[in-house]
Protein backbone atom coordinates (compact mmCIF):
# COMPACT_ATOMS: atom_id res chain seq x y z
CA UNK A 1 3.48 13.45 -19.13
CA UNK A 2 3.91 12.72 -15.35
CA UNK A 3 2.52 10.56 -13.14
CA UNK A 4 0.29 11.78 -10.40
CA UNK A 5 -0.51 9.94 -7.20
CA UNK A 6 -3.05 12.15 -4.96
CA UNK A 7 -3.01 10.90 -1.16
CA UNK A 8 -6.82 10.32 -0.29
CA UNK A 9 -7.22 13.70 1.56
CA UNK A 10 -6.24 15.58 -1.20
CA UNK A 11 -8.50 13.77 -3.32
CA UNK A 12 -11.25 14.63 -0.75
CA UNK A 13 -10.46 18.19 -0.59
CA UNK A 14 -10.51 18.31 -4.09
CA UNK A 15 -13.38 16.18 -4.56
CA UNK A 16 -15.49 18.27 -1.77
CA UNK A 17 -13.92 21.54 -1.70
CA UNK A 18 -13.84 23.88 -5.05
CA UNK A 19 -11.88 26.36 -3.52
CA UNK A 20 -9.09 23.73 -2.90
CA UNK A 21 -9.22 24.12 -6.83
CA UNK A 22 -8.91 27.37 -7.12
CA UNK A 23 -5.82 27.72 -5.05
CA UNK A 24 -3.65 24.28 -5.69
CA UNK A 25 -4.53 25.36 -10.17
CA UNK A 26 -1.28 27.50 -10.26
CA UNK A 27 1.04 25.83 -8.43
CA UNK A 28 0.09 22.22 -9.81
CA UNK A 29 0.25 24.01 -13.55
CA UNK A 30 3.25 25.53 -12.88
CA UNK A 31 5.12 22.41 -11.84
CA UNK A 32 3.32 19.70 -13.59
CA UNK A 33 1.59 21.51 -16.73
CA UNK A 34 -1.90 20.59 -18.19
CA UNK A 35 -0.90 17.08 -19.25
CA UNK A 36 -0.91 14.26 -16.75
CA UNK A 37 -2.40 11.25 -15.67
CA UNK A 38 -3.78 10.22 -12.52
CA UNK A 39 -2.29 6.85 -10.96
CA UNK A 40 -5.65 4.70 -10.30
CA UNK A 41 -5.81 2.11 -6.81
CA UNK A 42 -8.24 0.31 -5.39
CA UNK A 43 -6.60 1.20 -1.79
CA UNK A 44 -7.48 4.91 -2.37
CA UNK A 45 -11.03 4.05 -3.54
CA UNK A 46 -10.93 1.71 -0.36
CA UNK A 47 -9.78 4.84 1.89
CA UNK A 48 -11.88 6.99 -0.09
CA UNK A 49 -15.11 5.62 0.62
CA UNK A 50 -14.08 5.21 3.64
CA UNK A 51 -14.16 1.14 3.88
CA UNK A 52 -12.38 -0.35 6.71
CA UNK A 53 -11.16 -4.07 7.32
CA UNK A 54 -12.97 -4.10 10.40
CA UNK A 55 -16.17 -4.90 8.86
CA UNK A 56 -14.65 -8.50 7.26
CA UNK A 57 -14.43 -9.30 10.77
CA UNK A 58 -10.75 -11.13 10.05
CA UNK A 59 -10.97 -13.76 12.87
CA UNK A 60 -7.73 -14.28 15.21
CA UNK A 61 -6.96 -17.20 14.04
CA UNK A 62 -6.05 -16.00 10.54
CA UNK A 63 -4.37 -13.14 11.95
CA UNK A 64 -2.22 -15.51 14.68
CA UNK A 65 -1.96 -18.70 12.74
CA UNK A 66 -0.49 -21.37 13.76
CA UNK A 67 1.54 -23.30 10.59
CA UNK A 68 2.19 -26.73 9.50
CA UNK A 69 5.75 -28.08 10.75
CA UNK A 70 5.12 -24.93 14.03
CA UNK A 71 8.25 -26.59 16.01
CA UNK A 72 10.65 -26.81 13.05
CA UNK A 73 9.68 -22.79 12.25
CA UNK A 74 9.96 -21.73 16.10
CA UNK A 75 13.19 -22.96 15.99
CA UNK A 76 14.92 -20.35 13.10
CA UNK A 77 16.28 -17.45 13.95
CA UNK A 78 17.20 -14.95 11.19
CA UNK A 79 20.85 -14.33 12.54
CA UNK A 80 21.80 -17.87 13.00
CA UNK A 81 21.97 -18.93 9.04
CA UNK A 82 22.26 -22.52 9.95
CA UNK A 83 19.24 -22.39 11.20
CA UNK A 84 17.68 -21.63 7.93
CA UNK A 85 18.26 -24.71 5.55
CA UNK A 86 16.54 -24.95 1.94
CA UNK A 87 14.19 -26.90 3.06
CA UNK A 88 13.27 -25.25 6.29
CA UNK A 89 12.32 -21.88 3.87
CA UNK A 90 10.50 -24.14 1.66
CA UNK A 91 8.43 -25.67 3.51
CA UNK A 92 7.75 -22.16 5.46
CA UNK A 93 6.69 -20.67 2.03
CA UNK A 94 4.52 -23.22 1.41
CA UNK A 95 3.03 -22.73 5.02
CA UNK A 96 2.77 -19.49 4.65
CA UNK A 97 1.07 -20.13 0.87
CA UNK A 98 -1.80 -21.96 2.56
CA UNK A 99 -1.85 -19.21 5.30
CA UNK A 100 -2.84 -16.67 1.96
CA UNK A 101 -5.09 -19.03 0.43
CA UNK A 102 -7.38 -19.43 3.75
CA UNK A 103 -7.20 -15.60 3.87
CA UNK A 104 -8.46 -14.89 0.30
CA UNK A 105 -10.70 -17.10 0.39
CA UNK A 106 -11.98 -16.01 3.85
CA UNK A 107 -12.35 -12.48 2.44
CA UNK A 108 -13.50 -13.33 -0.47
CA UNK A 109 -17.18 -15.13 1.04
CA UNK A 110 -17.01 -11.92 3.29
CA UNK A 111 -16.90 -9.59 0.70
CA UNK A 112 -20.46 -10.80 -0.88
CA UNK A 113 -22.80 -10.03 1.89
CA UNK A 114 -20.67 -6.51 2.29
CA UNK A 115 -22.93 -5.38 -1.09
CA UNK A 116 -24.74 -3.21 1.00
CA UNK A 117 -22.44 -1.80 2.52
CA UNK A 118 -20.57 -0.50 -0.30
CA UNK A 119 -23.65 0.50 -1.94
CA UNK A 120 -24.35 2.53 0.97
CA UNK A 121 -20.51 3.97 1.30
CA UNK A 122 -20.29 4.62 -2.81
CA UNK A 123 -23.59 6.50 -2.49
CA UNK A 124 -22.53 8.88 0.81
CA UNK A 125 -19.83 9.53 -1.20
CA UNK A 126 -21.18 11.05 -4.49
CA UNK A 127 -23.62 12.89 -2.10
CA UNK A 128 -20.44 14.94 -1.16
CA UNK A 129 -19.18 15.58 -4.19
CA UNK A 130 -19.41 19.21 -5.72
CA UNK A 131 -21.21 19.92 -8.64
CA UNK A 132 -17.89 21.93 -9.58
CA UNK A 133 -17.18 20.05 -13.30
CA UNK A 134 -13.37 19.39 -12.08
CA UNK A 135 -14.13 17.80 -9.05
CA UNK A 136 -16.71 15.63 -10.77
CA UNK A 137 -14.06 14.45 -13.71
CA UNK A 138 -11.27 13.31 -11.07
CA UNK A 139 -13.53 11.30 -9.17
CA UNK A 140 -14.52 9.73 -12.64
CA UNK A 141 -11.00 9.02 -13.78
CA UNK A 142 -9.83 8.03 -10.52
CA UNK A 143 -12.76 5.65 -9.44
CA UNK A 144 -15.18 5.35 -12.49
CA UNK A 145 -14.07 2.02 -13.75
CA UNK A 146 -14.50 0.52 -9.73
CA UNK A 147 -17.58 2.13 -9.25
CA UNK A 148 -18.90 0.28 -12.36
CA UNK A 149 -17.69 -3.00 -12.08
CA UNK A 150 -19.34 -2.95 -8.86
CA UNK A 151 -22.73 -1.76 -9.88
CA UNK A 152 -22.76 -4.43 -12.81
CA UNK A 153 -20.45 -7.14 -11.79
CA UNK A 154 -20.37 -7.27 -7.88
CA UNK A 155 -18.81 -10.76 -7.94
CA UNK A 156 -15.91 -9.38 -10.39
CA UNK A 157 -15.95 -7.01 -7.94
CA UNK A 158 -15.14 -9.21 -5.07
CA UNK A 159 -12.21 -10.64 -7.35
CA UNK A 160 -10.75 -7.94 -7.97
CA UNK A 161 -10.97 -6.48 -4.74
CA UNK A 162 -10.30 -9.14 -2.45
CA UNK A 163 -6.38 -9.57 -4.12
CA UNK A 164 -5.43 -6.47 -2.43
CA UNK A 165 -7.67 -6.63 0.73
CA UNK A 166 -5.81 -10.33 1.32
CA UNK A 167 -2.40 -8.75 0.74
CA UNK A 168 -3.42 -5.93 3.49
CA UNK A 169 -4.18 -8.54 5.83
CA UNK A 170 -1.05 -11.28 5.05
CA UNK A 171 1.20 -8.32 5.32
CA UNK A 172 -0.01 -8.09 8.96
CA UNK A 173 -0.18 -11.80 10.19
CA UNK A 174 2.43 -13.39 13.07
CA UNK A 175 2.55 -16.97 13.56
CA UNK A 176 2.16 -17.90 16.91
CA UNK A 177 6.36 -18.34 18.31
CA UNK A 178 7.88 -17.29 14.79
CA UNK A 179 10.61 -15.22 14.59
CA UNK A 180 8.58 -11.57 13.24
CA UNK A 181 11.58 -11.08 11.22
CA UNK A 182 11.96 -14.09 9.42
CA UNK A 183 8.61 -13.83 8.32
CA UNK A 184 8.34 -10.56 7.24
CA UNK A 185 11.49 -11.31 5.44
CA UNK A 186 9.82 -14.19 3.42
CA UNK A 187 6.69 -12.20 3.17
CA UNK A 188 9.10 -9.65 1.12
CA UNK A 189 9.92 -12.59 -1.09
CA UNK A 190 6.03 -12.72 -1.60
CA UNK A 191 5.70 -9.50 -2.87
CA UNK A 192 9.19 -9.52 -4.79
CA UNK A 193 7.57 -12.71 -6.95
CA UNK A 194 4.39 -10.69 -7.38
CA UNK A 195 6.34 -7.77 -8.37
CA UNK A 196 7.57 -9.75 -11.33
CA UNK A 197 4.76 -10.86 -12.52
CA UNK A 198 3.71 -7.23 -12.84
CA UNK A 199 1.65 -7.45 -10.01
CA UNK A 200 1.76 -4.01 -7.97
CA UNK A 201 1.76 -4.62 -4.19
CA UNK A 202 2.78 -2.02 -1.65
CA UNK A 203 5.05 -3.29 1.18
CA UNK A 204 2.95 -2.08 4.03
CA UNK A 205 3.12 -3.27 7.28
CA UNK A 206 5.32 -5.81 6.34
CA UNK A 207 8.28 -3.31 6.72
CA UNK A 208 7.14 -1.50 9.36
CA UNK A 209 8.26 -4.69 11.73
CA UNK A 210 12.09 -4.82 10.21
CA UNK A 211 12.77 -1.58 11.47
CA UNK A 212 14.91 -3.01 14.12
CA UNK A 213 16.40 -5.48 12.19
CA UNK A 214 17.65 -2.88 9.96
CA UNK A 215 19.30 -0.84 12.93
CA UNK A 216 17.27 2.38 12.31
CA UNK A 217 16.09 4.73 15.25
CA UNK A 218 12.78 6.88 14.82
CA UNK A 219 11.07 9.03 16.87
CA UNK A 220 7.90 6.74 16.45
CA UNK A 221 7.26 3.08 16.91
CA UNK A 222 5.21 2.58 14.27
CA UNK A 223 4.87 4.31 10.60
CA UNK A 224 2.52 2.12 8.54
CA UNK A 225 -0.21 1.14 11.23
CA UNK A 226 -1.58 -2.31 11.14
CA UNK A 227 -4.87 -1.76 8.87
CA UNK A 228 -6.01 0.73 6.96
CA UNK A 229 -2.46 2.45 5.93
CA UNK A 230 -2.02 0.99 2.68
CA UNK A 231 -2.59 3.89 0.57
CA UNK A 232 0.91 5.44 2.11
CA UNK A 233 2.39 1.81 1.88
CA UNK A 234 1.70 1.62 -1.91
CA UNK A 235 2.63 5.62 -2.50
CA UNK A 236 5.85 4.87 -0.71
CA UNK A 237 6.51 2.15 -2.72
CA UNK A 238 5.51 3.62 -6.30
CA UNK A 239 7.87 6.66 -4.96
CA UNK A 240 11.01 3.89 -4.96
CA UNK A 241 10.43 1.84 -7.61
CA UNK A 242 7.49 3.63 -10.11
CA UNK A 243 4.23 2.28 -11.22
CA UNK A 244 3.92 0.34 -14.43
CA UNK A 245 1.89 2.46 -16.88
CA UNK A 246 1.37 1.12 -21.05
CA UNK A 247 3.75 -1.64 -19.88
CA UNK A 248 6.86 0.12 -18.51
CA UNK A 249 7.71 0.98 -15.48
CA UNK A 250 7.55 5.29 -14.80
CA UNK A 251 8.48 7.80 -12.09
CA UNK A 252 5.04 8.88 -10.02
CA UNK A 253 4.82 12.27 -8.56
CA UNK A 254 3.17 12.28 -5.28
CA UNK A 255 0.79 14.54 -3.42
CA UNK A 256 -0.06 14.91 0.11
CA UNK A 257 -0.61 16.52 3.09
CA UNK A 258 1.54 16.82 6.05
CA UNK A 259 1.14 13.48 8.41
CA UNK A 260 -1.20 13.47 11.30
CA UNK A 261 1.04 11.17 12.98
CA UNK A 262 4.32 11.43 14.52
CA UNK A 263 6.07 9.53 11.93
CA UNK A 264 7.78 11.67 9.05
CA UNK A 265 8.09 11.27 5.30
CA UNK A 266 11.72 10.60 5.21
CA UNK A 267 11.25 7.74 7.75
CA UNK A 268 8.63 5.66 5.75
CA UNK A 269 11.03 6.18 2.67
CA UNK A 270 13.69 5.12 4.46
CA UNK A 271 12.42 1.94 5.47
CA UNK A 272 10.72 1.27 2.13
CA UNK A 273 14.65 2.01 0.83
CA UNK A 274 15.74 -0.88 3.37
CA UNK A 275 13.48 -3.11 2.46
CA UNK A 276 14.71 -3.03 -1.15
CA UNK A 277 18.23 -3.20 -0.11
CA UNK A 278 17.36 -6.26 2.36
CA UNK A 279 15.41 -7.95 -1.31
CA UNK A 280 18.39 -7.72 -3.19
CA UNK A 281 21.06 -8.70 -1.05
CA UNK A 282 19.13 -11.89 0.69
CA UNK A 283 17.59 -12.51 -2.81
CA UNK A 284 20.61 -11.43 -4.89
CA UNK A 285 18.45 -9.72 -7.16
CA UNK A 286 18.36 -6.23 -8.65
CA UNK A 287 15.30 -3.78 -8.97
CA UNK A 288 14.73 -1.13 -11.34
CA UNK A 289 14.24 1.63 -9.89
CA UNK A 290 12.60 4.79 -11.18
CA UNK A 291 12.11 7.27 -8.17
CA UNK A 292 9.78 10.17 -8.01
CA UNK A 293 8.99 12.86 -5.56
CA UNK A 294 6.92 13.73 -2.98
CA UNK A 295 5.17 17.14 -2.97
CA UNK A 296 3.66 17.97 0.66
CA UNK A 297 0.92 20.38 0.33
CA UNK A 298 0.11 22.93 3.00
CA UNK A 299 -3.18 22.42 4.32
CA UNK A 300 -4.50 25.52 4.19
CA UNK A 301 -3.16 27.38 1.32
CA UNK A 302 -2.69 24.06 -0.61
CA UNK A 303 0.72 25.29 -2.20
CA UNK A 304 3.84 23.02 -2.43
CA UNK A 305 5.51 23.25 1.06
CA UNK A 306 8.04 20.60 0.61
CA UNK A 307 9.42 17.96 -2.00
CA UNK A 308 11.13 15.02 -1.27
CA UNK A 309 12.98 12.32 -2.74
CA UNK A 310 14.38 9.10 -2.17
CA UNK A 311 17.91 9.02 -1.14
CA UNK A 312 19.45 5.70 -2.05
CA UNK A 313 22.53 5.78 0.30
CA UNK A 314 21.51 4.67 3.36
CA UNK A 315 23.22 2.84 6.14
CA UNK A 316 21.85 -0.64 7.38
């Protein structure tokens, strides 16, 4: 049975649109068959609704913040190892821990007066939805159990919600006079930790900002954009390294439409494939890795235009 992970327009068209049914039924039968299950995420109900970060109002000073120890940190550089001593990292991670905690629990208080708001966004929602019987079950499978915890238990709500909103945001942070690499490199070691916990975290704009570090050359500057991207971030990821379903991790088979932007497919996997490398070389550690494929759907007659897949031999 595979694993399906619909982009958030595609979920829209099919949500909205039955005629995007009518012509995607074939080809998705033909390649998939009738038996599959949908990959749930709170970033696609996030995109879905169409909540933004900008209304938690994340103040500068938890997006610039300055850390305990600030001298010691400005003065590490990421290619001068003897810079970096034990210590030195630890007590970085530790800064950086206390960074996190005053952004959860920042997001957390902001996230209780946003009731109406998601009330309002949940509800404009449904209003678009077709009465078409398909379009109705996908939005149940994919969102049904969010939708409900937030009608009955808004504060479990917030709990659950705010772990992956607070990841968005630490993925983006700079420390005033810190090397960007070095922390995005220790941010990695975040999410690698989380990772084995069987936490699932997308890398997001984390490696966006080690493109240069790892030597590659794009046409665009930036591929996961600062906010609000985290739906391709976590897709990108899953298409690496799987999703965990019944307890094991499982190839996912992706769907989406071509980008809007000028970055590509192949670049975003690319980087998410140097990320991993840069994890288990710094970390000496080794990933499991179950990688799926990308389908990219044409927009208008909705058939597969493209697959792709993650190539593993890259050059850094």
């Amino acid at each position: 049975m595979e694993l399906i992970y619909p982009d958030n327009a595609v979920v829209r068209s099919l949500a909205d649109k039955p005629e995007t049914w009518d012509k995607l039924y074939d080809p998705f039968v033909n390649t998939f068959g009738r038996t599959f299950r949908l990959v749930k995420s709170c970033y696609l109900f996030f995109e879905y609704i169409g909540f933004t970060k900008k209304n938690l109002r994340i103040p500068p000073a938890l997006k610039t913040p300055i850390l305990d120890h600030q001298q010691d940190f400005a003065k590490m550089k990421l290619n001068v190892p003897k810079m970096i001593t034990a210590e030195l990292i630890d007590k970085l991670d530790k800064s950086l821990g206390k960074v996190s905690g005053a952004i959860n629990a920042y997001i957390e208080s902001q996230m209780v007066s946003l009731h109406p708001i998601f009330e309002d966004l949940v509800e404009n929602r449904e209003g678009r939805i077709a009465s078409f019987e398909g379009s109705q079950e996908l939005i149940k499978i994919l969102f049904g159990d969010i939708i409900t915890l937030m009608a009955t238990d808004f504060i479990g709500f917030v709990k659950y919600a705010t772990r992956y909103l607070a990841w968005d945001v630490f993925c983006s942070i700079h420390p005033v006079g810190l090397s960007l690499e070095l922390i995005r490199e220790r941010q990695l070691a975040y999410w690698l930790q989380f990772w084995e916990e069987g936490i699932e975290l997308p890398f997001g704009k984390i490696i966006d900002d080690q493109a240069g570090y790892y030597d590659m050359n794009f046409k665009s500057k930036s591929h996961f954009k600062e906010f609000e991207d985290m739906v391709d971030a976590e897709m990108h990821t899953y298409l690496i390294l799987g999703s965990k379903v019944d307890g094991a991790l499982r190839s996912i088979r992706a769907l989406a439409y071509p980008p809007q932007n000028q970055y590509t497919f192949e670049e975003r996997n690319r980087l998410a494939l140097g990320s991993i490398t840069n994890i288990e070389t710094r970390l000496e550690k080794t990933l499991v890795k179950h990688p799926g494929k990308l389908y990219e759907l044409d927009p208008d007659t909705h058939f597969f235009k493209k697959v792709y897949e993650p190539m593993f031999k890259i050059l850094l």
